[in-house]
Protein backbone atom coordinates (compact mmCIF):
# COMPACT_ATOMS: atom_id res chain seq x y z
CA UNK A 1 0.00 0.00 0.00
CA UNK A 2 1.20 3.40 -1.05
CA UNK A 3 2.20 5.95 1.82
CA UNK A 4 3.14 9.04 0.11
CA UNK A 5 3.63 11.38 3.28
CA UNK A 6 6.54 11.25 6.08
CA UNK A 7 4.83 10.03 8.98
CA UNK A 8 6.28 11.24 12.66
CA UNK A 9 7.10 8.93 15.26
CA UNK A 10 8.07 11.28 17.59
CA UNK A 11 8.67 15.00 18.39
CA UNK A 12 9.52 17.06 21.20
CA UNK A 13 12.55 18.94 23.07
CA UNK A 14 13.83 19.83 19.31
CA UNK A 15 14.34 16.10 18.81
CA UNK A 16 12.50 14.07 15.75
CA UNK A 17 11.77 10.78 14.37
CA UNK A 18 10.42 10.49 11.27
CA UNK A 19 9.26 7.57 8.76
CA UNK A 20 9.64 9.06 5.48
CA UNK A 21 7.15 8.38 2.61
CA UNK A 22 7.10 4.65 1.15
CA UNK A 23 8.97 5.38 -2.04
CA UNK A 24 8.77 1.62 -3.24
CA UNK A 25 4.99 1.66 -3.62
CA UNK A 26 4.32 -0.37 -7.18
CA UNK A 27 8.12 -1.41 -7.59
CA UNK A 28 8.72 -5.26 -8.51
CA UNK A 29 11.57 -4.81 -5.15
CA UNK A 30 10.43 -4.91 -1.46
CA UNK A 31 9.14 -2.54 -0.05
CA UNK A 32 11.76 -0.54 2.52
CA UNK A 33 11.11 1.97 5.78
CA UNK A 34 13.75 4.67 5.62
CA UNK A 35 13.83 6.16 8.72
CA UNK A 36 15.59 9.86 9.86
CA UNK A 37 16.42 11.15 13.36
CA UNK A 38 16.93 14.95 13.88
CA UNK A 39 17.96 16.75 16.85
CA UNK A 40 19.28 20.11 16.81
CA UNK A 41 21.36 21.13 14.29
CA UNK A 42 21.96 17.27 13.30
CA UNK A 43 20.30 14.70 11.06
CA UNK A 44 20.80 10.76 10.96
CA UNK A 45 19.63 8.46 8.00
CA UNK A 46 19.08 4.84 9.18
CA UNK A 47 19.06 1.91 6.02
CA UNK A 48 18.64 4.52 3.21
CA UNK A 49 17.89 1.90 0.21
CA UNK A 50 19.42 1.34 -3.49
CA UNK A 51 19.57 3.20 -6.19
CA UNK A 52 15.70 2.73 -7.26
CA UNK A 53 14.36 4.83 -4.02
CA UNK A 54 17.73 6.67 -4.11
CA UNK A 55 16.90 10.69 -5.35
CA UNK A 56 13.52 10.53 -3.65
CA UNK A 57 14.76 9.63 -0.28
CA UNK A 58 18.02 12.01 -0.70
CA UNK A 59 15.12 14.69 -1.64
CA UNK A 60 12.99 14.26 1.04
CA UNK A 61 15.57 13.77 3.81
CA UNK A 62 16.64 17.26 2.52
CA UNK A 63 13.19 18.62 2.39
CA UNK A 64 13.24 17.40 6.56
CA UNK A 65 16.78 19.07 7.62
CA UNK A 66 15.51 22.41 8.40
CA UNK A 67 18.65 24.08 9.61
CA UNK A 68 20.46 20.82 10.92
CA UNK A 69 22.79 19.29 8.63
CA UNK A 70 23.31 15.07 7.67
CA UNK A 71 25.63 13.67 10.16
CA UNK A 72 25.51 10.33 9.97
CA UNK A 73 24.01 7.36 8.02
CA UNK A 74 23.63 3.93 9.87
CA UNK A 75 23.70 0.59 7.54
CA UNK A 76 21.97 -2.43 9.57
CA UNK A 77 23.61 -4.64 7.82
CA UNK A 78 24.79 -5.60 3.77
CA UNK A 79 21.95 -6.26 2.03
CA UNK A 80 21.66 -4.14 -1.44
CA UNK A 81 18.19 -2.36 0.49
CA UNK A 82 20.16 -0.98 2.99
CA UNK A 83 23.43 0.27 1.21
CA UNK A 84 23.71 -0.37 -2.90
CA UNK A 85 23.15 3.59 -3.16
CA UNK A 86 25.71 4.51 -0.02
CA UNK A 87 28.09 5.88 -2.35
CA UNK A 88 25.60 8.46 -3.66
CA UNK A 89 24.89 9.18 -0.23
CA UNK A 90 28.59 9.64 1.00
CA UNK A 91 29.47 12.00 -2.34
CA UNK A 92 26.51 14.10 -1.83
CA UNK A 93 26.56 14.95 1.89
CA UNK A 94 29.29 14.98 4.79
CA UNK A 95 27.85 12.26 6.49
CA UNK A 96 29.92 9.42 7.96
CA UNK A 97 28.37 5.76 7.64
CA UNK A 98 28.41 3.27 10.77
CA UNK A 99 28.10 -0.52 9.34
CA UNK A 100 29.04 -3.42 11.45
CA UNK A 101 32.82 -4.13 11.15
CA UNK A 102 32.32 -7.96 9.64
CA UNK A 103 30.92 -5.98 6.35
CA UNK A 104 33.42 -2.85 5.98
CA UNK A 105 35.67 -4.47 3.27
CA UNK A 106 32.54 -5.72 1.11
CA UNK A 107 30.43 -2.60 1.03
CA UNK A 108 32.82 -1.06 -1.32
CA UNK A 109 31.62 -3.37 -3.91
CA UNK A 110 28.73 -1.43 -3.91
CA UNK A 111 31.03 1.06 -5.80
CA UNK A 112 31.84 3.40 -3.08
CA UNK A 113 34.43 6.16 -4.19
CA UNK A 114 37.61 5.78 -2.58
CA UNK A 115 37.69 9.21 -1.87
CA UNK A 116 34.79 8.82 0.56
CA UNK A 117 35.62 5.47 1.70
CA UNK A 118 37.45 6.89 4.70
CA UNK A 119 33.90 8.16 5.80
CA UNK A 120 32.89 4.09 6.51
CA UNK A 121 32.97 3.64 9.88
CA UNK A 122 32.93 0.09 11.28
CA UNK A 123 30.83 -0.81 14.24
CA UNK A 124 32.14 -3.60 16.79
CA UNK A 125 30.48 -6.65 17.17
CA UNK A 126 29.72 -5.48 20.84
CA UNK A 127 28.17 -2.01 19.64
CA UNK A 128 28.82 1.40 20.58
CA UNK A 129 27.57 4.58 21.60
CA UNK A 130 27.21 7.89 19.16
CA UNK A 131 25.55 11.12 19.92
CA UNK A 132 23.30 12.98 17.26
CA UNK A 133 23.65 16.83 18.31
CA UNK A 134 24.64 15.87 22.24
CA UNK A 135 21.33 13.51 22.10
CA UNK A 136 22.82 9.67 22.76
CA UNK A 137 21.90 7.06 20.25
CA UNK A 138 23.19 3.58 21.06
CA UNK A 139 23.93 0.48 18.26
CA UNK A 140 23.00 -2.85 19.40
CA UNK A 141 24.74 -5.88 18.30
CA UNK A 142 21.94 -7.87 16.77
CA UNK A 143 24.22 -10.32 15.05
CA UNK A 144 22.11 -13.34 13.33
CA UNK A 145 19.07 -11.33 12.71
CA UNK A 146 19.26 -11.94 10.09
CA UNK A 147 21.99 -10.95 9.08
CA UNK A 148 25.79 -12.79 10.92
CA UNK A 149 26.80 -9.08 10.89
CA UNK A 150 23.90 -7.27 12.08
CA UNK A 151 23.10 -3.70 14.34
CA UNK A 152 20.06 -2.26 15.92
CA UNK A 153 19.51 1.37 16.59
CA UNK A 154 18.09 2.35 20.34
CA UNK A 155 17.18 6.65 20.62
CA UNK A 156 16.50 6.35 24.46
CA UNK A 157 15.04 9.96 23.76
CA UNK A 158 12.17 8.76 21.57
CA UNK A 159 12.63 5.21 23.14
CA UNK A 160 12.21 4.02 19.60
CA UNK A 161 14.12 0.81 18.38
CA UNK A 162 14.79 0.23 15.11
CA UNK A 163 15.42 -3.13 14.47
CA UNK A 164 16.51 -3.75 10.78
CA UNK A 165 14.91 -6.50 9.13
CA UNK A 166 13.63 -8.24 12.98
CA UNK A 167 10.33 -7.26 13.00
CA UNK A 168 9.17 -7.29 9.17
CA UNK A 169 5.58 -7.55 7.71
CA UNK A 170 5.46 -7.95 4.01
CA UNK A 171 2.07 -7.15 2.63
CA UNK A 172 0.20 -5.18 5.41
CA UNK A 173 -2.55 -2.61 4.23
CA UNK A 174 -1.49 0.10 7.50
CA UNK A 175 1.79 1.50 8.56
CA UNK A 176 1.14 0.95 12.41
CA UNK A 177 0.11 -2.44 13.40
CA UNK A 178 -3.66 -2.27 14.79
CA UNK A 179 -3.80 -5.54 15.89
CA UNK A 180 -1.15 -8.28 16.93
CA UNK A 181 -2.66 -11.40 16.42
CA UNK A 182 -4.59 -10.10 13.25
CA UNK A 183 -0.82 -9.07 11.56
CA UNK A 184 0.89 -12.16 12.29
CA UNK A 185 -0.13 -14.04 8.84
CA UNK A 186 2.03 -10.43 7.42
CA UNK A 187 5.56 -11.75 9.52
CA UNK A 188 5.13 -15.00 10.73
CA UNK A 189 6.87 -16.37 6.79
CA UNK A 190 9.64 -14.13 6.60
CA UNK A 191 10.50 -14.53 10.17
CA UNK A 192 10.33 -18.69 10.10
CA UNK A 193 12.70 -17.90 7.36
CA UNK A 194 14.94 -15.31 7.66
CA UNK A 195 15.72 -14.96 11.12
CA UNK A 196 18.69 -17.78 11.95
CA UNK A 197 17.23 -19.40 15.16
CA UNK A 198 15.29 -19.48 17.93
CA UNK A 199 18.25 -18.84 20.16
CA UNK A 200 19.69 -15.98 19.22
CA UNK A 201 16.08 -14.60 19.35
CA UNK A 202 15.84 -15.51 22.70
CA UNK A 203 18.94 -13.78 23.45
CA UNK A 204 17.60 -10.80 21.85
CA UNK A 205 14.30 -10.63 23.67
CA UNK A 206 16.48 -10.60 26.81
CA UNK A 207 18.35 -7.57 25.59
CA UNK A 208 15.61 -5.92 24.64
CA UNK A 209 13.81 -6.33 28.19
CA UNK A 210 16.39 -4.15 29.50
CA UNK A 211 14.91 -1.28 27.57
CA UNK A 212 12.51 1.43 27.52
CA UNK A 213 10.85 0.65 24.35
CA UNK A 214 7.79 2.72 23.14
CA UNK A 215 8.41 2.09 19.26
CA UNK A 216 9.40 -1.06 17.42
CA UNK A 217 10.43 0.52 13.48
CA UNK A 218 11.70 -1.92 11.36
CA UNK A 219 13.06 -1.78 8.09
CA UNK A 220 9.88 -3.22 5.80
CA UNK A 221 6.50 -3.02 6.68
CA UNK A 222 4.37 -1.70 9.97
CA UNK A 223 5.60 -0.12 12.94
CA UNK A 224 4.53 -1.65 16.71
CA UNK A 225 3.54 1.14 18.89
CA UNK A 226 3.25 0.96 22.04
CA UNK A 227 4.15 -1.15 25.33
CA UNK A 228 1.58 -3.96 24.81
CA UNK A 229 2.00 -4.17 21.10
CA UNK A 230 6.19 -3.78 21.84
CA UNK A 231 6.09 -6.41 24.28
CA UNK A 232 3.74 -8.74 22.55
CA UNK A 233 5.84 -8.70 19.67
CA UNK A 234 9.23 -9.68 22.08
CA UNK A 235 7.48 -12.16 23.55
CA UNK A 236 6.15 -13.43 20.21
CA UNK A 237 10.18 -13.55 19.13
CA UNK A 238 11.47 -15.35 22.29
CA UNK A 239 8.90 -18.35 21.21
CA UNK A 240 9.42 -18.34 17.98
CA UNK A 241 11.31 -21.59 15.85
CA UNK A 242 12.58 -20.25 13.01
CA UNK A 243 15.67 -21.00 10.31
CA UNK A 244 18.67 -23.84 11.58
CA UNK A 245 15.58 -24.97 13.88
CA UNK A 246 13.20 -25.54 10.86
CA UNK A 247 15.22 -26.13 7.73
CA UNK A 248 18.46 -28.70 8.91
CA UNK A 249 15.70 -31.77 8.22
CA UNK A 250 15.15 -30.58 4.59
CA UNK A 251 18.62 -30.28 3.47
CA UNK A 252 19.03 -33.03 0.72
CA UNK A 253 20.25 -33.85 -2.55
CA UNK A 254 17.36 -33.15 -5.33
CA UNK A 255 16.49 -36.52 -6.72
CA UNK A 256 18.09 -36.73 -9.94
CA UNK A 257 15.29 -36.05 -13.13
């Protein structure tokens, strides 16, 4: 379903987070969330797409900045969604680009420039902490999810996590999820699938208890808002079997034709 307005997640104390318009509407790829953090005079970009949502996201992230500037971009992880158009981003702005450090020395065959490849910053595999404008932001090591080299974004100010590709409904006529148990035919697929196993889930659930979490945003699809709908969703994960825990059985030679 189309969305052709930025949506806001959050405002207050000069500090914003905003879903920007769902530029994939119609397009044979899937649909992507870009999301954008401002406070003060800074911006953040989090998973800004390829090169098919590329000018439309740059534009409107522009149309957003008000007097703040771009100061950083955060890549969740490799896949072409998140980063085939990062070297458009990184020629075009000042911005510096977190990624986890396990995909640093692969992202530049997306083409980035060497000029701005100095501007890649890789992110530990125990995460860090970054400030946008003196506001804190921290990246959570969400390795496995699905991604082996994977990062979550945590703005304790909006008490928003966004969570990459954990968290995904594919299909979904609504950007906010209305009701739990009536979405779950949108995520329960992709999640069986994509996400590695039901451990490192479980580990992640635990993490994520230890936050203040008002907004689930993810990187495709609706956005849980909300304790209950945050917390039915966690507890939804931590019970979940999904990939190594599903798929080891079926791993056989074809018959032969």
């Amino acid at each position: 379903m189309e969305h052709a307005t930025t949506t806001t997640l959050f405002a207050g104390d000069g500090h914003r987070n905003l879903l920007l318009p769902d530029f994939s509407a119609g397009e044979q790829a899937v649909q992507s969330n870009q999301h954008m953090i401002v406070h003060g005079g800074a911006a953040i970009v989090l998973d800004p797409g390829g090169h098919k949502v590329y000018s439309k996201v740059l534009g409107e992230v522009f149309a957003n900045l008000g007097r703040a500037s771009l100061q950083a971009i955060v890549l969740s992880h490799q896949d072409p969604d998140v980063v085939a158009a990062i070297n458009g981003w990184l020629t075009t702005t000042d911005a510096v680009a977190y990624a986890p450090s396990l995909w640093t020395r692969f992202i530049p065959h997306f083409g980035l420039d060497r000029l701005v490849a100095e501007r890649l910053r890789p992110v530990p595999d125990e995460g860090m902490w970054i400030e946008l404008g003196g506001a804190p932001l921290v990246l959570l090591p969400a390795h496995f999810l699905h991604s082996c080299g994977n990062i979550q974004l945590y703005d304790p100010t909006a008490r928003i996590l966004y969570t990459g590709d954990l968290g995904t409904s594919l299909g979904q006529p609504y950007r906010v999820v209305p009701d739990f148990d009536a979405h779950l035919p949108y995520i329960e697929g992709f999640h069986r699938r994509y996400m590695t196993s039901s451990a490192i889930l479980r580990a992640w659930a635990d993490m994520v208890r230890e936050l203040d979490v008002e907004i689930i945003a993810p990187q495709h699809g609706a956005v849980y808002q909300g304790k209950d709908m945050v917390g039915r969703f966690v507890d939804w994960c931590a019970e979940l079997e999904c990939g190594i825990d599903l798929i080891a059985a079926r791993l056989r030679v074809p018959p032969a034709p």
